[in-house]
Every structure is written in structure tokens, then in C-alpha cells.
C-alpha atoms as a PDB file:
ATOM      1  CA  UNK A   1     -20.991   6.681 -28.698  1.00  0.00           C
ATOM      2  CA  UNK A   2     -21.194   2.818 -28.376  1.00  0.00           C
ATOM      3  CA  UNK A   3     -18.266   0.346 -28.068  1.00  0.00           C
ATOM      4  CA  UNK A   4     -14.524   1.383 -27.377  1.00  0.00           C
ATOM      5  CA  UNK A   5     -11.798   3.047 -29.720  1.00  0.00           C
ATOM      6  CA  UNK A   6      -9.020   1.540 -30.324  1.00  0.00           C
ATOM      7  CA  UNK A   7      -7.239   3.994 -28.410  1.00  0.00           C
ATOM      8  CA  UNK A   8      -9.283   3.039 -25.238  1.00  0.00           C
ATOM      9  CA  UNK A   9      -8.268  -0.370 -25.962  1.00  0.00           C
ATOM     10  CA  UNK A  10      -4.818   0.027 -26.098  1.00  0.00           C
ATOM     11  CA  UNK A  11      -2.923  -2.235 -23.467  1.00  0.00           C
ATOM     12  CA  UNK A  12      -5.870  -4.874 -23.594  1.00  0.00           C
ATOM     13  CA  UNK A  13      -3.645  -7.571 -24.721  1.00  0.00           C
ATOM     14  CA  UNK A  14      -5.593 -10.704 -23.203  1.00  0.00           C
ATOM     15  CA  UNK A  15      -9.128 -10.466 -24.402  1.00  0.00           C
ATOM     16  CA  UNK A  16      -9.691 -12.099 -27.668  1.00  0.00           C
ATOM     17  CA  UNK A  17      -5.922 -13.708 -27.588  1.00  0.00           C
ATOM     18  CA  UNK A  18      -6.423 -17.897 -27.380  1.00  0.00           C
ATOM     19  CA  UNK A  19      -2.851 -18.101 -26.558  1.00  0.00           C
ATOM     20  CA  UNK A  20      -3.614 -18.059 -22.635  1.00  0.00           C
ATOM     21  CA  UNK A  21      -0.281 -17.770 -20.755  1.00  0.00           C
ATOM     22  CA  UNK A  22      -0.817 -19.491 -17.091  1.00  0.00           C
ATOM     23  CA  UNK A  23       1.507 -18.122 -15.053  1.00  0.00           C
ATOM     24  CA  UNK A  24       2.872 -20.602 -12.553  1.00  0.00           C
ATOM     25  CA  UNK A  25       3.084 -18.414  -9.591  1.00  0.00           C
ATOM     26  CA  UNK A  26       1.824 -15.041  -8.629  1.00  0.00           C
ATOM     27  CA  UNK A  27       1.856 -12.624 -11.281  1.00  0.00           C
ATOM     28  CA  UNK A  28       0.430  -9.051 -11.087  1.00  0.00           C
ATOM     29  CA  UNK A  29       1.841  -7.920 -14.314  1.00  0.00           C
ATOM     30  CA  UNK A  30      -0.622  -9.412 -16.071  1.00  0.00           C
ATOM     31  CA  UNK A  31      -3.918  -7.458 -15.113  1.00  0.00           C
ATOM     32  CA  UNK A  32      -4.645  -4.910 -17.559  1.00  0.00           C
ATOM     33  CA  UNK A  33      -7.602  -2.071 -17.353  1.00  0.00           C
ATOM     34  CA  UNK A  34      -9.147   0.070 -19.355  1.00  0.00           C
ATOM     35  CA  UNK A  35     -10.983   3.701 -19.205  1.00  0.00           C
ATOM     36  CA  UNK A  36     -14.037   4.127 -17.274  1.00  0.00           C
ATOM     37  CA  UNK A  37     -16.752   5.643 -19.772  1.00  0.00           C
ATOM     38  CA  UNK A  38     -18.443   6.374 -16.673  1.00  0.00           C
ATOM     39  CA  UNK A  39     -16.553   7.877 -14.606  1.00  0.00           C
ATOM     40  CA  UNK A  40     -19.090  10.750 -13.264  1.00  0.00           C
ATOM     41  CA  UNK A  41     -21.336   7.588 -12.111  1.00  0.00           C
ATOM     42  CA  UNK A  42     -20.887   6.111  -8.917  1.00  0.00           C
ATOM     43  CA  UNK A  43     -21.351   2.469  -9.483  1.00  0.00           C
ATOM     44  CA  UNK A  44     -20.241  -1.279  -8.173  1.00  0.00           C
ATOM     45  CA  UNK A  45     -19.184  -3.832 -10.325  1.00  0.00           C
ATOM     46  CA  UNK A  46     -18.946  -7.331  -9.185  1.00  0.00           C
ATOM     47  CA  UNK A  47     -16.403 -10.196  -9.876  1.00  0.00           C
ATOM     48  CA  UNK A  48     -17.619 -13.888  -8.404  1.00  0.00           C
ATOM     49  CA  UNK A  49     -14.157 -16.523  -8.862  1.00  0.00           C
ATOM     50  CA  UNK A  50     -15.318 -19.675  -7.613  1.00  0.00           C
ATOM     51  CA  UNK A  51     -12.966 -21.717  -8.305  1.00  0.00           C
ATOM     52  CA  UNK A  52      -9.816 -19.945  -6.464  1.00  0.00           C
ATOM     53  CA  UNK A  53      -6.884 -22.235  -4.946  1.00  0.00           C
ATOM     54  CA  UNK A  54      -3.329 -20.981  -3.569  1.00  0.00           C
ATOM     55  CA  UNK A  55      -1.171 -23.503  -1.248  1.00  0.00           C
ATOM     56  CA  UNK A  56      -0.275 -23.611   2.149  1.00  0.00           C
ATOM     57  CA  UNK A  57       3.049 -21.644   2.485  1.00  0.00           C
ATOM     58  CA  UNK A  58       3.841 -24.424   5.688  1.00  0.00           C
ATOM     59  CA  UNK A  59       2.117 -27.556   4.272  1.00  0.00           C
ATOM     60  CA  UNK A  60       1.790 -26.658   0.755  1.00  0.00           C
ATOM     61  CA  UNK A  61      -1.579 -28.691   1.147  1.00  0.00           C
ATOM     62  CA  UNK A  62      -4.170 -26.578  -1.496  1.00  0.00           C
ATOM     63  CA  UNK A  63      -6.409 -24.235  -0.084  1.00  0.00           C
ATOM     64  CA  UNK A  64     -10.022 -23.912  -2.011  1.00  0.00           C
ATOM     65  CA  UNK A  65     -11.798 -20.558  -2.282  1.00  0.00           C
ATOM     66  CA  UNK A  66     -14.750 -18.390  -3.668  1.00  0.00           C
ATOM     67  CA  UNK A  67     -13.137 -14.910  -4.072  1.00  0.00           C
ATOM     68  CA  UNK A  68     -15.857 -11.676  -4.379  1.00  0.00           C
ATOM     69  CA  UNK A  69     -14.676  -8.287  -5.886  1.00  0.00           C
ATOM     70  CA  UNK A  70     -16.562  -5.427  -5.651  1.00  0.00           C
ATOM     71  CA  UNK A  71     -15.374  -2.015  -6.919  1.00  0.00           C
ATOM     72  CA  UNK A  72     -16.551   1.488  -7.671  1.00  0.00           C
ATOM     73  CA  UNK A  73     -14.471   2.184 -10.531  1.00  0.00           C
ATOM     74  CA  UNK A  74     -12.560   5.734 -10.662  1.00  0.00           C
ATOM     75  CA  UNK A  75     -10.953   6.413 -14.442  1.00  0.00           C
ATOM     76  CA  UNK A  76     -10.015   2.873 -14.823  1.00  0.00           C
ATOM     77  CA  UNK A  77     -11.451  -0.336 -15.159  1.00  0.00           C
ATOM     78  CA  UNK A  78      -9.832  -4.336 -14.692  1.00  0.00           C
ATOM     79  CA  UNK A  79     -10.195  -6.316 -17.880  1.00  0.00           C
ATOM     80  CA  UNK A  80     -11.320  -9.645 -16.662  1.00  0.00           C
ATOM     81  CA  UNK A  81      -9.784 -11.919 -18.764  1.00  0.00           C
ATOM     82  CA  UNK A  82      -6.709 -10.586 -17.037  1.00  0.00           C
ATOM     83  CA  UNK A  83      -8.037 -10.791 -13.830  1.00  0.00           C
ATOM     84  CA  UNK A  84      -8.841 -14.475 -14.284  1.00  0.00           C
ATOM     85  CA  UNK A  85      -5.452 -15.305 -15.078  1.00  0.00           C
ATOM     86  CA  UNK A  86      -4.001 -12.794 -12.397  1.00  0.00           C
ATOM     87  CA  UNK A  87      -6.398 -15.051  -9.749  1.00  0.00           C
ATOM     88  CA  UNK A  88      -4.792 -18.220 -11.817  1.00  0.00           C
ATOM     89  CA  UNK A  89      -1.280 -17.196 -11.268  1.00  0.00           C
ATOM     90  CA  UNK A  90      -1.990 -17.901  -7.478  1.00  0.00           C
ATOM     91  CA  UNK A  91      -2.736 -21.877  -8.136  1.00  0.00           C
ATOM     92  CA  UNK A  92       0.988 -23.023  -6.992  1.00  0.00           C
ATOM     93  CA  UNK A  93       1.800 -19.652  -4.743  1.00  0.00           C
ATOM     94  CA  UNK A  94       2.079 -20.045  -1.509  1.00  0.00           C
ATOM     95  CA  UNK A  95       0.712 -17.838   1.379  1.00  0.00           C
ATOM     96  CA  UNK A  96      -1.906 -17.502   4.151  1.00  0.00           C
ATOM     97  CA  UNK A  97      -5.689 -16.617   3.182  1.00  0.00           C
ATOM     98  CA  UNK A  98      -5.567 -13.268   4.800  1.00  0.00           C
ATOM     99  CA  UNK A  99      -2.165 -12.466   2.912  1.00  0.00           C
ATOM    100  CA  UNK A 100      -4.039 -13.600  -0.335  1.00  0.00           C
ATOM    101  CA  UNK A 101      -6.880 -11.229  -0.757  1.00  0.00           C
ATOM    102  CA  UNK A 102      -5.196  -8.199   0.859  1.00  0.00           C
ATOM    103  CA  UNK A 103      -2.674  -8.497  -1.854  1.00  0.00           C
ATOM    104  CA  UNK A 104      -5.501  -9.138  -4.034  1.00  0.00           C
ATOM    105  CA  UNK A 105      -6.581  -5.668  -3.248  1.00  0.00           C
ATOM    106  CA  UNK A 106      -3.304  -3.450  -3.543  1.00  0.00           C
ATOM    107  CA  UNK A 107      -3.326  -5.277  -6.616  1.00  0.00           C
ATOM    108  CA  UNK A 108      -5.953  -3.663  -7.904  1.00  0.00           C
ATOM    109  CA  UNK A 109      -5.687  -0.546  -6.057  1.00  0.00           C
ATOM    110  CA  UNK A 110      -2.369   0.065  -7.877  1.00  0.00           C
ATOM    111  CA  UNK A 111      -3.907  -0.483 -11.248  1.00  0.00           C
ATOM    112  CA  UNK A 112      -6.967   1.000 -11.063  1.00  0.00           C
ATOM    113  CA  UNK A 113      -7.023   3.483  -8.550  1.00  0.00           C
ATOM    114  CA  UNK A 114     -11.082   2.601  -7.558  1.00  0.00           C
ATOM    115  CA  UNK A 115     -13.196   5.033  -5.162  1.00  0.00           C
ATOM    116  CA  UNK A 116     -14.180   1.914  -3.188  1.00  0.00           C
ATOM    117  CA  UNK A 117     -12.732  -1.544  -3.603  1.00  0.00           C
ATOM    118  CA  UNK A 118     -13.597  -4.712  -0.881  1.00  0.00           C
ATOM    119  CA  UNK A 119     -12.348  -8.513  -1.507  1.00  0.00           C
ATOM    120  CA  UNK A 120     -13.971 -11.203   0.738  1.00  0.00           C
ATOM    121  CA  UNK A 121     -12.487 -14.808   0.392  1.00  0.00           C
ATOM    122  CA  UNK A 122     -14.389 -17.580   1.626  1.00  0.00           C
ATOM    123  CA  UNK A 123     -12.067 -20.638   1.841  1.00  0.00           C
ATOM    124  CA  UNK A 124     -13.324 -23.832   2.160  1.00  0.00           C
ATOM    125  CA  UNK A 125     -13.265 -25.722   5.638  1.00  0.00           C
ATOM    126  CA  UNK A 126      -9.502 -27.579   6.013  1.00  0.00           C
ATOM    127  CA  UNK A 127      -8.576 -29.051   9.275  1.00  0.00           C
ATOM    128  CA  UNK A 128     -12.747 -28.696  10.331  1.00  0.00           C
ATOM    129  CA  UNK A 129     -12.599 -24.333  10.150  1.00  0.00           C
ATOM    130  CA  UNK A 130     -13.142 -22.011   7.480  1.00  0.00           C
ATOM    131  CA  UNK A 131     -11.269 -19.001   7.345  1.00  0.00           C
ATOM    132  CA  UNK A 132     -12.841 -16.186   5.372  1.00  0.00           C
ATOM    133  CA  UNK A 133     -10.592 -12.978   5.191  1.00  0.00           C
ATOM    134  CA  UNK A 134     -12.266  -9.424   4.537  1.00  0.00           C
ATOM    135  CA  UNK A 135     -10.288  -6.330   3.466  1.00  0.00           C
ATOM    136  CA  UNK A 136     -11.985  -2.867   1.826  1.00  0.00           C
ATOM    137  CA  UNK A 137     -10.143   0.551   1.027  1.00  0.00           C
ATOM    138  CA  UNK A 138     -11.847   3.589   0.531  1.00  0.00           C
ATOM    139  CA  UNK A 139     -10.100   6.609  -1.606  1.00  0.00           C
ATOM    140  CA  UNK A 140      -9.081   9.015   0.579  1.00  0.00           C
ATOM    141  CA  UNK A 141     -10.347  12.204   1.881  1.00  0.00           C
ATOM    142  CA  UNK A 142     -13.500  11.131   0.095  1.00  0.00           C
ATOM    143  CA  UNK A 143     -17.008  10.151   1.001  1.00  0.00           C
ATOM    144  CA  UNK A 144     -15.681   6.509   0.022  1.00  0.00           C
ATOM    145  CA  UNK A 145     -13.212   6.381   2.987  1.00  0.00           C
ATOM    146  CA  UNK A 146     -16.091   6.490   5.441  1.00  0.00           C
ATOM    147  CA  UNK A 147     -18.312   3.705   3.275  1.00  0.00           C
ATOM    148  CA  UNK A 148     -15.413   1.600   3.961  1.00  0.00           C
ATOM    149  CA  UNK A 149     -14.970   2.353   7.621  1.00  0.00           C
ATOM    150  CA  UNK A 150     -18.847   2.050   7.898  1.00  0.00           C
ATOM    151  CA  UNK A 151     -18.659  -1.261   5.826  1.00  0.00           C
ATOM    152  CA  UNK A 152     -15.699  -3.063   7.773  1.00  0.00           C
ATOM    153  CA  UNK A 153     -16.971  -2.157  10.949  1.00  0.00           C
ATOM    154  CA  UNK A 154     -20.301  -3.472  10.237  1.00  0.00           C
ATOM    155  CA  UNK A 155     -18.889  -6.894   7.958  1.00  0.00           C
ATOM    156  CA  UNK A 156     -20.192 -10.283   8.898  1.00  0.00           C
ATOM    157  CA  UNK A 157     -22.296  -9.108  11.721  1.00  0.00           C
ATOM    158  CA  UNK A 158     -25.247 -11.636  10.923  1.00  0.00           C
ATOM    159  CA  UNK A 159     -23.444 -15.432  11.051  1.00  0.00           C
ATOM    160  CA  UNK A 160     -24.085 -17.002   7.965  1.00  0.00           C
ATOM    161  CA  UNK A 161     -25.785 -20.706   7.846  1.00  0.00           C
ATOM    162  CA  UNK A 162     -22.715 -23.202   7.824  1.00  0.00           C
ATOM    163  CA  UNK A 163     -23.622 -25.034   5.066  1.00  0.00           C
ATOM    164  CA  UNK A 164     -19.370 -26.608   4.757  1.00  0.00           C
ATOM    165  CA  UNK A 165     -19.204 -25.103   1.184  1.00  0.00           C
END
């Protein structure tokens, strides 16, 4: 079978809808997902947002980022239409980097449920340093608990070139 039923589209609100409502601060209520028609595969899927900003909860100076996602869906999936918005509804909130993608994650832990799920932010240099949070989850009591273990423990371990994003 090709394409989705409606019924595995039901709660996709976002996609196809041109009346875009940009939440001014964070908003988790609007990610939406949808069933995995894979779910027996074991597979990454990769989200790239370039173009993230939150503010400074102290300064409220903007903070710049390029967010990475990368999940092994379970039964669900995150539409990403939602998710851009979701990442949107940051723009004005305020909080520190490392708050920023480990909510990020529950986030989409409590949606989705995912075997494996890791968010890396790499914000751009303010003040002359770069801070570039890393958080993973692995479902429990599974073989994807110890990839993330395996993964955090071994993160970043080759310096990347500075190139001052």
C-alpha cells in the first residue's frame, strides 16, 4: 500500500494548512505525529534547522543556532511542518542553550515515544565561545539504551575545525 489513509492522517492539522500560526513563545502543543509504517525497521531519520534563535533568559540578547535531530522512530512519527513551528515558537523564549535542546528532546520523547532520539545544538559564537549542548535517550531496557550510553560517552571526541559558524 502507498500513501497514508485518512485515518493515519488524522491529527495532522498543519501540513497543507497556509494559515501558519507562529506562536510567540514556546509551544509544544503544536507538534503533531503520525504512524510509523515501518515500525519493524530500525531506521534514523534526520531533521537539519538552521536557522534556530531563542533569547538570553538574563540579557534577552538572541542566541543563533543550527539544531540536528536524529531519531529511530518507534510507532510514531513528528510531522515536520509542526516541528518547524514547534522550533519557531522558541524565537522570543527565553532560556539557556543546554535547557533548549534537552527540552527539545522530552518534547519529542513525549510525543513520539522513539527507540533512540539525540539533539545537538550548535550555537553560534556570542561573547567569543560557542556553546554546543548534546543530549540522547535511549528506550529503556532495550538495545537502544546502550547505543545512547555508547554514543554520549563517545560525542565530540574529535574537535571540530573552528570555522566561527
Amino acid at each position: 500500500m502507498s500513501g497514508r489513509t485518512k485515518k493515519e492522517l488524522k491529527g495532522i492539522t498543519l501540513l497543507g494548512n497556509n494559515k501558519n500560526n507562529y506562536k510567540k513563545d514556546y509551544a509544544p502543543e503544536v507538534l503533531e505525529t503520525f504512524p510509523n509504517k515501518h515500525p519493524d525497521n530500525d531506521y534514523f531519520v534526520k531533521f537539519n534547522c538552521p536557522e534556530f534563535t531563542s533569547l538570553c533568559p538574563i540579557t534577552g540578547q538572541p542566541d543563533f543556532a543550527c539544531i540536528y535531530i536524529s531519531y529511530v522512530p518507534g510507532e510514531k512519527m513528528v510531522e515536520s511542518k509542526s516541528l518547524k513551528l514547534y522550533l519557531f515558537s522558541f524565537r522570543d523564549h527565553g532560556d539557556f542553550h543546554e535547557d533548549c535542546i534537552n527540552i527539545i528532546m522530552k518534547d519529542l520523547i513525549r510525543v513520539m515515544d522513539p527507540k533512540y532520539i539525540e539533539v545537538w545544538g550548535k550555537f553560534t559564537p556570542r561573547g567569543g565561545i560557542s556553546i554546543d549542548p548534546y543530549c540522547n535517550y535511549g528506550r529503556k531496557d532495550t538495545v537502544w539504551e546502550k547505543v545512547a550510553f555508547e554514543r554520549l560517552t563517545r560525542h565530540d571526541l574529535y574537535p571540530e575545525k573552528v570555522d566561527n559558524r
